[in-house]
Protein backbone atom coordinates (compact mmCIF):
# COMPACT_ATOMS: atom_id res chain seq x y z
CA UNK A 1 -24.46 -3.82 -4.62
CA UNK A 2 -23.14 -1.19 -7.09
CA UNK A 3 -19.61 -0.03 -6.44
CA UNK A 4 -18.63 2.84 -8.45
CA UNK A 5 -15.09 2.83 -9.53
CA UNK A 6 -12.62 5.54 -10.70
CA UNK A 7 -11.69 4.08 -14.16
CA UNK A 8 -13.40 6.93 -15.77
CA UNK A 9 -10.49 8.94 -14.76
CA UNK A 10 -12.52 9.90 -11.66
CA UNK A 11 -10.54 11.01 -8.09
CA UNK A 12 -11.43 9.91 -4.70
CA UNK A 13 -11.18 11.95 -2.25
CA UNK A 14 -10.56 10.56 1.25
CA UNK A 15 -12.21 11.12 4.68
CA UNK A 16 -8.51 12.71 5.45
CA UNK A 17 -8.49 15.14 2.56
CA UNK A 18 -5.99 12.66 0.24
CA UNK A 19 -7.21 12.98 -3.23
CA UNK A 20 -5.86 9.45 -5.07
CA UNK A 21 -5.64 8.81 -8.60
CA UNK A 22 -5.02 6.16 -10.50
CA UNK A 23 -0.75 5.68 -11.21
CA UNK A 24 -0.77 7.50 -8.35
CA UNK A 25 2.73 6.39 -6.00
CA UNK A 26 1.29 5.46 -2.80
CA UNK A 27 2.99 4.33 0.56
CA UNK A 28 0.72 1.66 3.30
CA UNK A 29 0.20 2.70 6.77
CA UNK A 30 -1.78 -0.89 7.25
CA UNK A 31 -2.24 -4.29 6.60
CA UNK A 32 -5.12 -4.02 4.23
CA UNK A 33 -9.00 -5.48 4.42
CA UNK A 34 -7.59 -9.05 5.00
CA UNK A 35 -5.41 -10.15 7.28
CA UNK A 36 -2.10 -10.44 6.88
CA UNK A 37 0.39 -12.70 8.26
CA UNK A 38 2.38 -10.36 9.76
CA UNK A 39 1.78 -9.37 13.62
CA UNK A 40 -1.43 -7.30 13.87
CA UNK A 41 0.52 -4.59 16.01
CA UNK A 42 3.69 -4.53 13.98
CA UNK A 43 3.59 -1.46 11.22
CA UNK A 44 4.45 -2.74 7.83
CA UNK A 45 4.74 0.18 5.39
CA UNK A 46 5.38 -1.12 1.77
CA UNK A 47 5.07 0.96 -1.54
CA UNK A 48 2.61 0.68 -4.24
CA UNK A 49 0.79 2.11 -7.17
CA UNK A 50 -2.61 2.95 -7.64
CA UNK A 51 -4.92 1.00 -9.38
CA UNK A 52 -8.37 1.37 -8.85
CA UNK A 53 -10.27 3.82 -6.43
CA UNK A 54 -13.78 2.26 -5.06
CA UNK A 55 -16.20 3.41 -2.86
CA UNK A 56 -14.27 2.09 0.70
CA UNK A 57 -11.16 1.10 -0.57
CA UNK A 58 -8.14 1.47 -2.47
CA UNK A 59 -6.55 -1.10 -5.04
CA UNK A 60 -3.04 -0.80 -5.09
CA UNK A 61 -0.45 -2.62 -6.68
CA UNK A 62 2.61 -4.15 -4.60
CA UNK A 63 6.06 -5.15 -5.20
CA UNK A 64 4.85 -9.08 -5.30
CA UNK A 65 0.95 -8.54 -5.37
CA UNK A 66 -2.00 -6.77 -5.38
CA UNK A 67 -4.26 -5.63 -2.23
CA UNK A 68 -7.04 -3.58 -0.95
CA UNK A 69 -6.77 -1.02 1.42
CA UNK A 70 -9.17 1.20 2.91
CA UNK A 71 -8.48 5.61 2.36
CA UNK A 72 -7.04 6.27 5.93
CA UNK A 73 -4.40 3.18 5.65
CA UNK A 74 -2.77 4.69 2.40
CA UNK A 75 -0.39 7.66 2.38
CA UNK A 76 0.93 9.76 -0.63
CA UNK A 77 4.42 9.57 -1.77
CA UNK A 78 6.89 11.35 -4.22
CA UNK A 79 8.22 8.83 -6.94
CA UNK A 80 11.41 9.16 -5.67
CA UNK A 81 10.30 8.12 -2.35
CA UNK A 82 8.88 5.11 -3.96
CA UNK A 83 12.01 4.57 -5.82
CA UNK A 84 13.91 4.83 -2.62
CA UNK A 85 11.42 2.15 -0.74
CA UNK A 86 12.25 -0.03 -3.56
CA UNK A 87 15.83 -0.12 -3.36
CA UNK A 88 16.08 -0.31 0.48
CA UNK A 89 13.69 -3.67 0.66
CA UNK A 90 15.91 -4.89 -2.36
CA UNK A 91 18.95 -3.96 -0.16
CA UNK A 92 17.19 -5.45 2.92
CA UNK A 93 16.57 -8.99 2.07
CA UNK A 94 14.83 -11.35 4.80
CA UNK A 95 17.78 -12.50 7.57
CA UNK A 96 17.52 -16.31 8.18
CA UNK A 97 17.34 -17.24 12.01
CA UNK A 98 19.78 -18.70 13.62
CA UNK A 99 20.01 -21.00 15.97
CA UNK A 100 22.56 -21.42 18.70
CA UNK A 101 24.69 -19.42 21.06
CA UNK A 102 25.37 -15.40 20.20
């Protein structure tokens, strides 16, 4: 199977209209083609780059790692709204459970 690729300096446009490039800042709206092990129903929106456009899907870069997404899960941000998600999940680290009365 051939799958074309956008490192030509190529855009893809989106069923939704989106046109993404490559660098491109880049906010998810879904957990990706695999699963993740986060709650199937809960809405995780993380920021990322761009970096690679395929035929179905979207490569983007995370904070920690790299993942696929497909168009329609992907939604365009400003850099400063990237810079902004950034800070606040630096801000926000992961709260340890406790046990015991509250």
């Amino acid at each position: 199977m051939n799958i074309s690729t956008a490192k030509n300096g190529c855009e893809r446009l989106c069923p939704l209209n989106q046109v993404f490039e490559i660098g491109q800042t880049v906010k998810t709206t879904g957990t990706g083609l695999e699963g993740d092990k986060f709650d199937k129903n809960k809405k995780v929106s993380k920021p990322g780059i761009v970096l690679d456009c395929y035929d179905f899907f979207v490569l983007v870069q995370l904070q920690h790692s790299k993942k696929c997404f497909f168009y329609n899960q992907l939604e365009i941000i400003t850099k400063k709204e990237y810079q902004d998600m950034i800070i606040k999940k630096q801000r926000n680290p992961i709260k340890v459970l406790h046990h015991g009365a509250h």
